[in-house]
N, C-alpha and C. Protein backbone atom coordinates (compact mmCIF):
# COMPACT_ATOMS: atom_id res chain seq x y z
N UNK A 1 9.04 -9.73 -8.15
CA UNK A 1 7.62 -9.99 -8.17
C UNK A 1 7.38 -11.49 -8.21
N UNK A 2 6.19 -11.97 -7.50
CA UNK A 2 5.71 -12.92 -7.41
C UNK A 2 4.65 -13.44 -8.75
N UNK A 3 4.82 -14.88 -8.81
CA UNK A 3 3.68 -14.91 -10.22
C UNK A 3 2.37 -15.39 -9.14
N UNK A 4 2.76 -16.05 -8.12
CA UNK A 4 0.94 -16.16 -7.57
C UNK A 4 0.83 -15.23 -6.41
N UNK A 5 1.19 -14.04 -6.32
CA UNK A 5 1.30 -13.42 -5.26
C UNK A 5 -0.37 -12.15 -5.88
N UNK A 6 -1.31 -12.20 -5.34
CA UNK A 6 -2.35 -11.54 -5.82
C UNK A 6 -1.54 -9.94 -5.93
N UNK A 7 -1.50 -9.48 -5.45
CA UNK A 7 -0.35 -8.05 -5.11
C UNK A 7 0.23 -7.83 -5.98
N UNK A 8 0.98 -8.86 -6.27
CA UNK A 8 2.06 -8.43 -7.62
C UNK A 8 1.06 -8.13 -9.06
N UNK A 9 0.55 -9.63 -9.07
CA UNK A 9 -0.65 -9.22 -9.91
C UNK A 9 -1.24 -7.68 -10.22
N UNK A 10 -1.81 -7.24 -9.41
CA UNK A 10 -1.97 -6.23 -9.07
C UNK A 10 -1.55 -4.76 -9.64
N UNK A 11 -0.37 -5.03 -8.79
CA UNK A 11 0.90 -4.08 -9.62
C UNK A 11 0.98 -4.20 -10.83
N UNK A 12 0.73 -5.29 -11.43
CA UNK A 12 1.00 -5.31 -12.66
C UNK A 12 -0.08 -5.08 -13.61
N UNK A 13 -1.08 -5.61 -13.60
CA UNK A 13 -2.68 -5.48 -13.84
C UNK A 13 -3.92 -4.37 -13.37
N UNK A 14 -3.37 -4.05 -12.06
CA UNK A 14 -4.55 -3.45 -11.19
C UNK A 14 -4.96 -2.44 -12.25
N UNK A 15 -6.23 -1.75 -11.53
CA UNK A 15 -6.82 -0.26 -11.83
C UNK A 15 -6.15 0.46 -10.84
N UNK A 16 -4.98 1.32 -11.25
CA UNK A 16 -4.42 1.97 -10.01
C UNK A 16 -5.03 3.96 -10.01
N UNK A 17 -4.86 4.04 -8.84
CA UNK A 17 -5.37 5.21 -8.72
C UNK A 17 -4.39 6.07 -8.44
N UNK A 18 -3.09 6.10 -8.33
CA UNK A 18 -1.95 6.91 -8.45
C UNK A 18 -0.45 5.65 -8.63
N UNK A 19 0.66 6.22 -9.60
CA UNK A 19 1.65 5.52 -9.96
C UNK A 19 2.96 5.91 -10.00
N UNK A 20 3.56 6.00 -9.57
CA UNK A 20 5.15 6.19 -9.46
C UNK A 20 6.02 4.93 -9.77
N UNK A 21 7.20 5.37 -9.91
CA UNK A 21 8.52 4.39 -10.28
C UNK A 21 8.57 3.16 -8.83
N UNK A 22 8.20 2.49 -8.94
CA UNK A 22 8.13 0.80 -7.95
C UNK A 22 6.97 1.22 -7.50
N UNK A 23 6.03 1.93 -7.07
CA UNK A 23 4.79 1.94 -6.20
C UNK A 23 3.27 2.01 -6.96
N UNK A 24 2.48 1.93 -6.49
CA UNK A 24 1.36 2.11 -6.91
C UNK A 24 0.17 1.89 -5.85
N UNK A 25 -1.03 2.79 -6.18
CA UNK A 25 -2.03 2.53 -5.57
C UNK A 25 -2.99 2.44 -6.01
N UNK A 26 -4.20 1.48 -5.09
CA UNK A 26 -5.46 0.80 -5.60
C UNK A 26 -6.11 0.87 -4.58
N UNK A 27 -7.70 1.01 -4.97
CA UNK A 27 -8.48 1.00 -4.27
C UNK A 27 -8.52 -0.54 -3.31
N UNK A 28 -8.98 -0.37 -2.13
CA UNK A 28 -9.39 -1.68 -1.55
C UNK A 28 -10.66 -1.73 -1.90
N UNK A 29 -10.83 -3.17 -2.00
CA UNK A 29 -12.03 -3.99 -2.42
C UNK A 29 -13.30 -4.10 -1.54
N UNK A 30 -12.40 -4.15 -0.27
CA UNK A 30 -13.53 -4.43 0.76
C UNK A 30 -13.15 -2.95 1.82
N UNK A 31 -13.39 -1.90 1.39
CA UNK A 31 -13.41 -0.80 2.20
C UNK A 31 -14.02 -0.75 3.53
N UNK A 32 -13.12 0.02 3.86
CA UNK A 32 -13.74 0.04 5.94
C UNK A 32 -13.76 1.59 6.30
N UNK A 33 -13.06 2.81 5.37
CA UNK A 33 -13.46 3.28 5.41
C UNK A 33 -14.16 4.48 4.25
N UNK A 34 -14.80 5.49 4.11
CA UNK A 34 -15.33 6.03 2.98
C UNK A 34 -13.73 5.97 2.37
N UNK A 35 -13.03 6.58 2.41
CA UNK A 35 -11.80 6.07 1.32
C UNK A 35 -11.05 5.39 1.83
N UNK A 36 -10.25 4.14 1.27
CA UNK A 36 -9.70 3.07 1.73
C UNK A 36 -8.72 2.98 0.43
N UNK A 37 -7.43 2.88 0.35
CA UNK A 37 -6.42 2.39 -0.68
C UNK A 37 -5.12 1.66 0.02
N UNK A 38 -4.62 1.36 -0.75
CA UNK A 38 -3.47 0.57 -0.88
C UNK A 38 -2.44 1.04 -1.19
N UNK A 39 -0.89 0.90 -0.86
CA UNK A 39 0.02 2.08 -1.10
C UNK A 39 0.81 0.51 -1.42
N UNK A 40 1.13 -0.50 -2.76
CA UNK A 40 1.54 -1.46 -2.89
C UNK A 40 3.42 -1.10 -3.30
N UNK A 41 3.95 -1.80 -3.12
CA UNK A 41 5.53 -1.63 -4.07
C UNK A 41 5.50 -2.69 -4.82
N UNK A 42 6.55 -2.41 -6.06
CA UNK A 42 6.59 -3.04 -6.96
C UNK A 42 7.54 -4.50 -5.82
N UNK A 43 8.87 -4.02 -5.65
CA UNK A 43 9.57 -4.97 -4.63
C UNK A 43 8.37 -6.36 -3.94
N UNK A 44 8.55 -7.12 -3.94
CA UNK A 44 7.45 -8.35 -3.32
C UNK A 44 8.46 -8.54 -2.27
N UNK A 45 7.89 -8.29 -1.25
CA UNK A 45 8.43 -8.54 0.16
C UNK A 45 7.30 -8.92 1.20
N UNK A 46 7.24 -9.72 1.72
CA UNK A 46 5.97 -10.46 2.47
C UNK A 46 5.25 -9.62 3.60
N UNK A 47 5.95 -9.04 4.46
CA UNK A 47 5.46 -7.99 5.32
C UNK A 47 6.46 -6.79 5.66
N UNK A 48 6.13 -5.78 6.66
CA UNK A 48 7.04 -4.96 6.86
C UNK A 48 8.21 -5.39 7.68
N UNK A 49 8.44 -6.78 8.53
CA UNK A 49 9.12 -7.48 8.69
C UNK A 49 10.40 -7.34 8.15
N UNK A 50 9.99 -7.58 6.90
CA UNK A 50 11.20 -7.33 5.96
C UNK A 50 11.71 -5.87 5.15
N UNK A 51 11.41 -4.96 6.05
CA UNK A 51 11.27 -3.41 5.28
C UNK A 51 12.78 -3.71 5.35
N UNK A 52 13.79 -3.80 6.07
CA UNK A 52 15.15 -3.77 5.76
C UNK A 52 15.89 -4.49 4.18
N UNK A 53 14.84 -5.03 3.44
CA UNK A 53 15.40 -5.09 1.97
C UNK A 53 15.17 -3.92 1.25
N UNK A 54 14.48 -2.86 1.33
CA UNK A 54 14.79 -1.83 0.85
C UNK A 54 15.26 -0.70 1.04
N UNK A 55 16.55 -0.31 0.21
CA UNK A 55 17.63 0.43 0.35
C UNK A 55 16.72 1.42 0.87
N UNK A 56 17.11 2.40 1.90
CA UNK A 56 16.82 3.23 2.74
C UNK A 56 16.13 4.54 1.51
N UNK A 57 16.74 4.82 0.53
CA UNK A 57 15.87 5.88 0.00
C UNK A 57 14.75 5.12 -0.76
N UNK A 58 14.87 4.36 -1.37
CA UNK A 58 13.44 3.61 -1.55
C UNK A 58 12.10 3.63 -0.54
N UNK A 59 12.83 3.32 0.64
CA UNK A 59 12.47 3.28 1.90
C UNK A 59 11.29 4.66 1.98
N UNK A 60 12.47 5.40 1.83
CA UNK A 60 11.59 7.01 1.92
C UNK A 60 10.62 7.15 1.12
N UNK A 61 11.06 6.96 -0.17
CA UNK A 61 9.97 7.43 -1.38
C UNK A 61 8.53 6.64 -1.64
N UNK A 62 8.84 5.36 -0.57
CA UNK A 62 7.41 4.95 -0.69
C UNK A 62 6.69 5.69 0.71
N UNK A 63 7.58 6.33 1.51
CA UNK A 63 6.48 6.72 2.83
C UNK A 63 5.77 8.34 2.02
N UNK A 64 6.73 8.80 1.19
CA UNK A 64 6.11 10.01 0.56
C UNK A 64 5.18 9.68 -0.60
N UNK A 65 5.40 8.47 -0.85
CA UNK A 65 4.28 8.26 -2.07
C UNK A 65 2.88 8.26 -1.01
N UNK A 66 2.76 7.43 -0.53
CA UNK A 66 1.74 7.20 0.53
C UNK A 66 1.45 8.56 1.18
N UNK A 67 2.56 9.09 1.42
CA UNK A 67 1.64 10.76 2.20
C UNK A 67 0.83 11.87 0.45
N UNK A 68 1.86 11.27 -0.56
CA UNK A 68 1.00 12.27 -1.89
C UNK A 68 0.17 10.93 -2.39
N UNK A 69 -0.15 10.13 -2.13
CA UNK A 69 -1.61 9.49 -2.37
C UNK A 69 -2.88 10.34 -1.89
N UNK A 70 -2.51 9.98 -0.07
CA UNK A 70 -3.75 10.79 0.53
C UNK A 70 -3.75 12.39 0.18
N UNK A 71 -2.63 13.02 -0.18
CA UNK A 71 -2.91 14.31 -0.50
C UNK A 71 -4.01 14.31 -1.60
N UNK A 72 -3.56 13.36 -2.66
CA UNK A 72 -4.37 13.40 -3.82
C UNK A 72 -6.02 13.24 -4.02
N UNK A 73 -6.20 12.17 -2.81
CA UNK A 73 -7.19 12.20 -2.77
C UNK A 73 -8.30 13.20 -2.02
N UNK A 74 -7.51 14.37 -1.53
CA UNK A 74 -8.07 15.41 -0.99
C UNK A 74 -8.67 15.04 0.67
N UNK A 75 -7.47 13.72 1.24
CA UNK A 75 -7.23 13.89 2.74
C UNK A 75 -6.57 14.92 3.38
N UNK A 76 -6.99 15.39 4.11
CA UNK A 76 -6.63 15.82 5.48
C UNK A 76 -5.96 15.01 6.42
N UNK A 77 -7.27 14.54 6.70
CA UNK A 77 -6.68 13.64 8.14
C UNK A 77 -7.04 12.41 8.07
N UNK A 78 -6.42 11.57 7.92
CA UNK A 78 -6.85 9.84 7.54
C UNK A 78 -5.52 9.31 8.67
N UNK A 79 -5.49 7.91 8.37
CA UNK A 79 -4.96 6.91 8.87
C UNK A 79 -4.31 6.19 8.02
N UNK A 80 -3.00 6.01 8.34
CA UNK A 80 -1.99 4.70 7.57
C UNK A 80 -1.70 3.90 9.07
N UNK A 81 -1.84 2.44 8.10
CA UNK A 81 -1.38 1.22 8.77
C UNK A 81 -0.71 0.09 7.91
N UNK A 82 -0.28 -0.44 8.51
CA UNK A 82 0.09 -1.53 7.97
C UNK A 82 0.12 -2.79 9.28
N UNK A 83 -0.77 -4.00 8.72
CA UNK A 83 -1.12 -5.29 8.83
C UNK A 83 0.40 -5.85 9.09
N UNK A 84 0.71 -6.39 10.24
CA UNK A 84 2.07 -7.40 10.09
C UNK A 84 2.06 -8.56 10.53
N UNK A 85 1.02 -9.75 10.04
CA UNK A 85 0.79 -10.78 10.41
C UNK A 85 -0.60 -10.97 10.44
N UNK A 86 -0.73 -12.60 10.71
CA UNK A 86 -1.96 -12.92 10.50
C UNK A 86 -3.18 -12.24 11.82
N UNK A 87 -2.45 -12.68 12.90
CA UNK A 87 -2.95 -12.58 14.05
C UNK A 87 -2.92 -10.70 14.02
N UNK A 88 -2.31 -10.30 13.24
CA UNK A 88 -2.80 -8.58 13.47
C UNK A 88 -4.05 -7.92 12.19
N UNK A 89 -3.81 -9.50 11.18
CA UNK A 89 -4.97 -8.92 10.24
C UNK A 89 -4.66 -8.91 9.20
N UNK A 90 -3.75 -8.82 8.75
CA UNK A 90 -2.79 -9.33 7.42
C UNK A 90 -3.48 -10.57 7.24
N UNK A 91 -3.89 -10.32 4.99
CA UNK A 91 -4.55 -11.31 4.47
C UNK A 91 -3.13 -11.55 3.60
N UNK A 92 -3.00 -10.40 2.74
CA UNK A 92 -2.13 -10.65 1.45
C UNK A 92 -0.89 -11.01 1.81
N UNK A 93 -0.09 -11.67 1.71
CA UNK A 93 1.51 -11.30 2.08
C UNK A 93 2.56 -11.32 1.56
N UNK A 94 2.24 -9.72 0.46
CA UNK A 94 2.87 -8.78 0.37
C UNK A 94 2.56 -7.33 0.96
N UNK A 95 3.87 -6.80 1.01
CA UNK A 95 3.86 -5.72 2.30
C UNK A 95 2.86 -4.48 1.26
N UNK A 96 1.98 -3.71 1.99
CA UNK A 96 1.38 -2.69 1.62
C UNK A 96 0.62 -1.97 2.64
N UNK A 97 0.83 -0.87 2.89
CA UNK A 97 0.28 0.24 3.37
C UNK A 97 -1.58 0.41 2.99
N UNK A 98 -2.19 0.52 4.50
CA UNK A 98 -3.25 1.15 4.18
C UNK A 98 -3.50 2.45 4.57
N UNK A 99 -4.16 3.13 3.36
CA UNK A 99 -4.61 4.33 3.90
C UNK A 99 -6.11 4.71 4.27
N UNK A 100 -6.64 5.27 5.05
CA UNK A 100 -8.31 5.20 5.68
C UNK A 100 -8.52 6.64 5.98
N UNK A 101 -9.53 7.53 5.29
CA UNK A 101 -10.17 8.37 5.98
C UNK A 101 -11.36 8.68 5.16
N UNK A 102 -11.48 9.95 5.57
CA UNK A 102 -12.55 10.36 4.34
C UNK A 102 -14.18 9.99 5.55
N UNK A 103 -13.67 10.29 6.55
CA UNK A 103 -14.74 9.88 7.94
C UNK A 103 -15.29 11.91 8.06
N UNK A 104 -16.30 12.30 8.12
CA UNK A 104 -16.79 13.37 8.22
C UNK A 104 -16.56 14.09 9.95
């Protein structure tokens, strides 16, 4: 973890809305859509760029945290992305998953 990395912060501080062992999720601030969260890891790694620092089952357990987030929140059908750079839209840089639905 980062000490000025807002993210880590985060992780460490946030209001999270679901928590597992390295992961956690938080609402986004500036929502785009009716539900909008964050699927953060504890690991501080700058973008998905660098997904090859985490050992391959880590790897997994954050793509299933992120699919039992949106379960939790009683998605169906939403959208995960992830931001990999500035020029694609990436503010924070640390790596985190967005999740988006909750569109009627």
């Amino acid at each position: 973890m980062s000490d000025d990395c807002l993210f880590c912060k985060l992780y460490r501080e946030g209001d999270h809305v679901a928590a597992t062992d390295g992961f956690v999720a938080i609402r986004d601030v500036n929502p785009q859509a009716p539900v909008h969260l964050l699927v953060l890891p504890e690991r501080h790694v700058d973008s998905f760029r660098e997904i090859g620092e985490f050992p391959p089952e880590e790897a997994k357990r954050m793509l299933e945290f992120v699919a039992e987030v949106a379960a939790r929140e009683g998605l169906t059908d939403y959208r995960v992305a992830v931001n990999v750079g500035p020029s694609a839209g990436q503010t924070v840089f640390h790596l985190h998953w967005h999740i988006k639905g909750g569109w009627v």
